[in-house]
N, C-alpha and C. Protein backbone atom coordinates (compact mmCIF):
# COMPACT_ATOMS: atom_id res chain seq x y z
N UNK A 1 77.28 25.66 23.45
CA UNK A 1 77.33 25.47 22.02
C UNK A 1 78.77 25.60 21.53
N UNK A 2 79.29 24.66 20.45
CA UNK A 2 80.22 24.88 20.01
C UNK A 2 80.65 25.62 19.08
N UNK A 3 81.58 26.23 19.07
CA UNK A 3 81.83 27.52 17.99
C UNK A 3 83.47 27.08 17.13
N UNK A 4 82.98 27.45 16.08
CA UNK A 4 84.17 26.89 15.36
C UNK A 4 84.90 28.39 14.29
N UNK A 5 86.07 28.02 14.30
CA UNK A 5 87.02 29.13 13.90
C UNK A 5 87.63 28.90 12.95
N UNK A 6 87.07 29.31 11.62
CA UNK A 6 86.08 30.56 11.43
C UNK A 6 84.98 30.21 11.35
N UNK A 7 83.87 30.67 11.67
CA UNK A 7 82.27 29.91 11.68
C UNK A 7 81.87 28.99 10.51
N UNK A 8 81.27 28.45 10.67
CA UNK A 8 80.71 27.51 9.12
C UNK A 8 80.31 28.66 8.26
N UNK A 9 79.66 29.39 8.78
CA UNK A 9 78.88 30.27 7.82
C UNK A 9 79.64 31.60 7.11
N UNK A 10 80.47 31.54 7.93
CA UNK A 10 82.03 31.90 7.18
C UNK A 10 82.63 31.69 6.00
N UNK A 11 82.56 30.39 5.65
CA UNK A 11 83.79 29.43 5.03
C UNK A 11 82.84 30.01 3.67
N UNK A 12 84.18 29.49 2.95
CA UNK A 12 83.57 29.38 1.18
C UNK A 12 82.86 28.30 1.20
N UNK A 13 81.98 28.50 -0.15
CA UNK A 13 81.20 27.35 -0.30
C UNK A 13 82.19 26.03 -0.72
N UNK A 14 83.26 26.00 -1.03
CA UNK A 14 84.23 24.80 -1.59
C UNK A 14 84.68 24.11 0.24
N UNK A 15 84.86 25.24 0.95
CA UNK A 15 85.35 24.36 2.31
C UNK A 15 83.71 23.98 2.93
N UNK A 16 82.92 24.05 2.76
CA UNK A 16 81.45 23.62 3.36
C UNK A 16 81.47 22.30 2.44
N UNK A 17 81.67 22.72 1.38
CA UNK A 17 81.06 21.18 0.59
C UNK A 17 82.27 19.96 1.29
N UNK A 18 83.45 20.85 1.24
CA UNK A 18 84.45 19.75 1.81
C UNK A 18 84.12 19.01 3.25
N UNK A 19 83.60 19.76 4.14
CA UNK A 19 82.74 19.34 5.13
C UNK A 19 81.99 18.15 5.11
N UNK A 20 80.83 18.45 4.49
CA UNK A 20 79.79 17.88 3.97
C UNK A 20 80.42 16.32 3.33
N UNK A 21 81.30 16.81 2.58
CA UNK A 21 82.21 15.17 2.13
C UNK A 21 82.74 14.61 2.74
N UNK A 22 82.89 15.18 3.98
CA UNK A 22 84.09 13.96 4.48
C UNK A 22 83.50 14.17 6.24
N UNK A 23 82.21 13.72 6.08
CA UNK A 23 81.98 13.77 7.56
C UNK A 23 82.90 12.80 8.73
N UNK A 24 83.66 12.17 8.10
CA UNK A 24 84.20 11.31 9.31
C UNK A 24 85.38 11.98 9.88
N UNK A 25 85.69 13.00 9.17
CA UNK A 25 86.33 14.06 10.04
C UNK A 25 86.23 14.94 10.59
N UNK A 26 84.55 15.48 10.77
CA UNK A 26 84.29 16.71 11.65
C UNK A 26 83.44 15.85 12.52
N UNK A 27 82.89 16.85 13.59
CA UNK A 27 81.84 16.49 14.70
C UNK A 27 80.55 16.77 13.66
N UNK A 28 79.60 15.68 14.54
CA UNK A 28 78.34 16.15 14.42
C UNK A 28 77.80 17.58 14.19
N UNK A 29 77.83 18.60 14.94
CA UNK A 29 77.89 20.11 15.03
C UNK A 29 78.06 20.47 14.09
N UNK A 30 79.37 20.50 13.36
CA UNK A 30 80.10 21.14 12.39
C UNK A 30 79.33 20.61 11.26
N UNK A 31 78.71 19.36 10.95
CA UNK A 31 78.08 18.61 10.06
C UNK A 31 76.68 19.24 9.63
N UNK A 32 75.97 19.42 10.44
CA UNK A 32 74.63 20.05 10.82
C UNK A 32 74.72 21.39 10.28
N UNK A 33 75.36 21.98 10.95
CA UNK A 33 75.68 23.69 10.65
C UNK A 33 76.38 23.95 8.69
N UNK A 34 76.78 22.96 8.67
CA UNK A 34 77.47 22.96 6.94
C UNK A 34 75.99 22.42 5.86
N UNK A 35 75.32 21.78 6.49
CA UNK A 35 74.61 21.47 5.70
C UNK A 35 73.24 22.52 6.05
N UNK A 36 72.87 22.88 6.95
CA UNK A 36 71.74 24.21 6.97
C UNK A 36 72.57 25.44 5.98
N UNK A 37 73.51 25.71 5.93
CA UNK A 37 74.47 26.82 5.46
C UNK A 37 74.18 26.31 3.72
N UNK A 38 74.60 25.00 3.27
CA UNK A 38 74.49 24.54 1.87
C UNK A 38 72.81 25.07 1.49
N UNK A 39 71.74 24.98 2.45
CA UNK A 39 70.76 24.78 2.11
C UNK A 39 70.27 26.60 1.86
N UNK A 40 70.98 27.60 2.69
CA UNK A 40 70.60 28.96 2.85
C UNK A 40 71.22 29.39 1.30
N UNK A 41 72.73 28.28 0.91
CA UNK A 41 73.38 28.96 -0.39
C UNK A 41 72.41 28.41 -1.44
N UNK A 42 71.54 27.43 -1.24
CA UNK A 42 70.68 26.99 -2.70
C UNK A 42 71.94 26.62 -3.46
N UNK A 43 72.88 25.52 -2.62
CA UNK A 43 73.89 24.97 -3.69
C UNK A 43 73.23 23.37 -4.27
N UNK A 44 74.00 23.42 -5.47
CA UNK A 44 72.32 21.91 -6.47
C UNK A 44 73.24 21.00 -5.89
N UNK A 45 72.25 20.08 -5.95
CA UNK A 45 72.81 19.01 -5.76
C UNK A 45 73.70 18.33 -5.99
N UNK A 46 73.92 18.52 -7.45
CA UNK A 46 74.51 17.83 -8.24
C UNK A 46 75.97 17.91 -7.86
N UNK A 47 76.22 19.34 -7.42
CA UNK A 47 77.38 20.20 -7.14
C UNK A 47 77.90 19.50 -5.15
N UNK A 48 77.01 19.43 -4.63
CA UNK A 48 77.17 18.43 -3.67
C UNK A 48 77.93 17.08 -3.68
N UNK A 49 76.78 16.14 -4.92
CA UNK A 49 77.33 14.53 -4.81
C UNK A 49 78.54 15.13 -5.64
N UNK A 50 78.84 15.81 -6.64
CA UNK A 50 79.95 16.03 -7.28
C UNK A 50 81.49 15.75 -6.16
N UNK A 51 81.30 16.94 -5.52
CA UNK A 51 82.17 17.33 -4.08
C UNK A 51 82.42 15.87 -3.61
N UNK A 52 81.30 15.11 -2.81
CA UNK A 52 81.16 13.35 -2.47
C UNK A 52 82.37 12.55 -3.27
N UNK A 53 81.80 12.86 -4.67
CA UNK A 53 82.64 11.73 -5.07
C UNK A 53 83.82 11.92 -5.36
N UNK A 54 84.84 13.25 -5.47
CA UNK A 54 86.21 13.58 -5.68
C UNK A 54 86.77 13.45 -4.20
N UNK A 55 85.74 13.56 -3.04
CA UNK A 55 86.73 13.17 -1.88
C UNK A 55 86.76 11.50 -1.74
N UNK A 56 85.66 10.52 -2.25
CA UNK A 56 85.60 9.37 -1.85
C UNK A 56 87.22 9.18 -3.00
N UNK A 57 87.39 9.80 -4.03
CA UNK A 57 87.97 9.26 -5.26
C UNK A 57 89.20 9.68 -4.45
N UNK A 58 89.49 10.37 -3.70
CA UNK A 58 91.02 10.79 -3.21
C UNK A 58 91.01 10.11 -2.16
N UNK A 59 90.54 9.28 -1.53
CA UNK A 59 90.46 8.42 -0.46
C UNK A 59 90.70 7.13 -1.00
N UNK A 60 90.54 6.57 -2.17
CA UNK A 60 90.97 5.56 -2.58
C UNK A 60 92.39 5.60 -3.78
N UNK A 61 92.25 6.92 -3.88
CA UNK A 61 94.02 6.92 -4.54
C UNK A 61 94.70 6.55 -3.59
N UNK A 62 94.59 7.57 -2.26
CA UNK A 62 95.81 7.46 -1.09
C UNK A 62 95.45 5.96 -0.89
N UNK A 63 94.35 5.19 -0.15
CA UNK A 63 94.46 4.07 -0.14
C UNK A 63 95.68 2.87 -1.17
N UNK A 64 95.32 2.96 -2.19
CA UNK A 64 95.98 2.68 -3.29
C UNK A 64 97.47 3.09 -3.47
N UNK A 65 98.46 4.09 -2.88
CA UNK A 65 99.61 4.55 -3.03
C UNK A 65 100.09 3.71 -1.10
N UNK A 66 98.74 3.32 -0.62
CA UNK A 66 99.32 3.19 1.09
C UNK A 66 99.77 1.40 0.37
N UNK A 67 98.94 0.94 0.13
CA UNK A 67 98.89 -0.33 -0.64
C UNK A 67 100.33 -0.64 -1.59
N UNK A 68 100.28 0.12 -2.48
CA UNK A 68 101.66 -0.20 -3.30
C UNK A 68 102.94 0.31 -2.82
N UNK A 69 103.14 0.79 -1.89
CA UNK A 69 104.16 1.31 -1.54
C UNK A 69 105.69 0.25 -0.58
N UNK A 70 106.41 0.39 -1.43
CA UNK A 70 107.49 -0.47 -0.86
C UNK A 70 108.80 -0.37 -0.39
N UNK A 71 109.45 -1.34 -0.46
CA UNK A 71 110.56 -0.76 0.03
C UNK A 71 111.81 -0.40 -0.80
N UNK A 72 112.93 0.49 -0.33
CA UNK A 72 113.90 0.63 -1.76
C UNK A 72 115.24 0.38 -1.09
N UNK A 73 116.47 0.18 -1.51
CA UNK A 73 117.59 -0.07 -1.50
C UNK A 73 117.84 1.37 -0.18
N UNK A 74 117.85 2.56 -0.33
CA UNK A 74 118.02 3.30 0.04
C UNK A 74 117.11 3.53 2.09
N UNK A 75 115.95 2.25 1.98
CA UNK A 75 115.80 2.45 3.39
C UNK A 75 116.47 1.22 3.91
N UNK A 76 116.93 0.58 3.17
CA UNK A 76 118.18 -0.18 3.73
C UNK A 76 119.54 -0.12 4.47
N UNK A 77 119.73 1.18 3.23
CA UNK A 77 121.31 1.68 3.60
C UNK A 77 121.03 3.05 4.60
N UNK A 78 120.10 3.96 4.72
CA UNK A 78 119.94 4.73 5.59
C UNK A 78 119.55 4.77 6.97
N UNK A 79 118.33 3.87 6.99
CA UNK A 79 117.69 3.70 8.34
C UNK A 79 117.56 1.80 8.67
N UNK A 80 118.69 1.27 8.40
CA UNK A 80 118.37 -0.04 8.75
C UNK A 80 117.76 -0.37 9.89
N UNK A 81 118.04 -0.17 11.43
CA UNK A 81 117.03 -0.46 12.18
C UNK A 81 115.33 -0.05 12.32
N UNK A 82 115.23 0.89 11.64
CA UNK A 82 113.69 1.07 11.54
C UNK A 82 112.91 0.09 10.28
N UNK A 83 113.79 -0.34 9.21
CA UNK A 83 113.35 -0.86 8.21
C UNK A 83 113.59 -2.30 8.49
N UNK A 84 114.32 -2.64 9.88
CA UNK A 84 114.16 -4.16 10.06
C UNK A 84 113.09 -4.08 11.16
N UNK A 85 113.03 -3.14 11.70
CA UNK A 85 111.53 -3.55 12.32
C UNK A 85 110.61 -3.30 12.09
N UNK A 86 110.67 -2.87 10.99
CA UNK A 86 109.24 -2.73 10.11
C UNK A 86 108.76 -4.45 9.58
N UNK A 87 109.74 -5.15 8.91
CA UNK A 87 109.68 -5.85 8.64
C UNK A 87 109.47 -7.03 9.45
N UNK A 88 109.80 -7.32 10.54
CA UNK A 88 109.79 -8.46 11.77
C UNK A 88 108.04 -7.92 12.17
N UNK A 89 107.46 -6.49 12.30
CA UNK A 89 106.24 -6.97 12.67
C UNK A 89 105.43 -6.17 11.61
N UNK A 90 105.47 -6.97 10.50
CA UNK A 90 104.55 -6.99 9.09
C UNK A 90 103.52 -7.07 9.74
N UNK A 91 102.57 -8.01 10.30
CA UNK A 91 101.25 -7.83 10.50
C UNK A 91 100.78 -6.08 10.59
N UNK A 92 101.05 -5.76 11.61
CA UNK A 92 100.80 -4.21 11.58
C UNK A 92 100.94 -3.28 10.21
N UNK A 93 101.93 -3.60 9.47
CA UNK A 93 101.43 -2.89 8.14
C UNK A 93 100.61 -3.00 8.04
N UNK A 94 100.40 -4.55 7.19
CA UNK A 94 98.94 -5.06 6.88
C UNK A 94 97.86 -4.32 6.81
N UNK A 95 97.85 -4.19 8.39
CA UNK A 95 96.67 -3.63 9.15
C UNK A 95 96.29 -2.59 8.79
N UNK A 96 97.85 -1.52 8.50
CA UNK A 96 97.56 0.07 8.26
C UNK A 96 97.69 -0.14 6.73
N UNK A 97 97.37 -1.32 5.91
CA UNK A 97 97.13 -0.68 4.43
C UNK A 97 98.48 -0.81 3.34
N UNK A 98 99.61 -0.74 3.90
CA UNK A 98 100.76 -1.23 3.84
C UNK A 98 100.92 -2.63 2.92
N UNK A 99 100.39 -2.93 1.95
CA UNK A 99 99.89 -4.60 1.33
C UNK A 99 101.15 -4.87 1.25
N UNK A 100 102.15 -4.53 0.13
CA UNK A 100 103.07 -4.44 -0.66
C UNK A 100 104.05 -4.48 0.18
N UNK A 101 104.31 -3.88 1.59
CA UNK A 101 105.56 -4.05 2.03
C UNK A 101 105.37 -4.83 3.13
N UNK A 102 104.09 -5.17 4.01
CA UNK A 102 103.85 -6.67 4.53
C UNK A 102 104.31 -7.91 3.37
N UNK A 103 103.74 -7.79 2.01
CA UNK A 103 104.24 -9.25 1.56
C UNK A 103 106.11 -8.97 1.54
């Protein structure tokens, strides 16, 4: 069995719900054990999807800042070889979200 440090049943209820929100970053295990733990605290629901939707909502800011983010005069004059090869293989931004400094 896996044991995690500090136990689920440990944590505050704000790092369980954080759990619970963002399963694509814990294991299965850790998932299971956060949500029997939510169910022993009798935390409402509401207070759950609440938690849900401020992590989905900070997942699409950062999305959104990965997106607009460009380039400035200053990664020109500092790091020119990393900022010309950033640029020669644009596709790979793209890829990572990067919109704004692929075009």
């Amino acid at each position: 069995m896996i044991t995690f440090n500090p136990p689920i049943k440990d944590r505050t209820t704000e790092q369980i719900l954080q759990i619970v929100s963002s399963p694509e970053d814990w294991n299965d295990i850790a998932l299971v054990q956060a949500e029997e733990e939510i169910k022993l605290r009798n935390i409402p629901e509401r207070e759950i999807n609440q938690s849900k939707f401020y992590a989905q909502k900070a997942i699409e800011i950062e999305n959104f800042k990965l997106a607009n983010e460009s380039y400035s005069i200053s990664d020109f004059i500092f790091s020119p070889p990393t900022t010309l090869f950033e640029i020669i293989v644009s596709w790979e931004l793209r890829k990572d979200g990067y919109i704004r400094k692929a075009d």
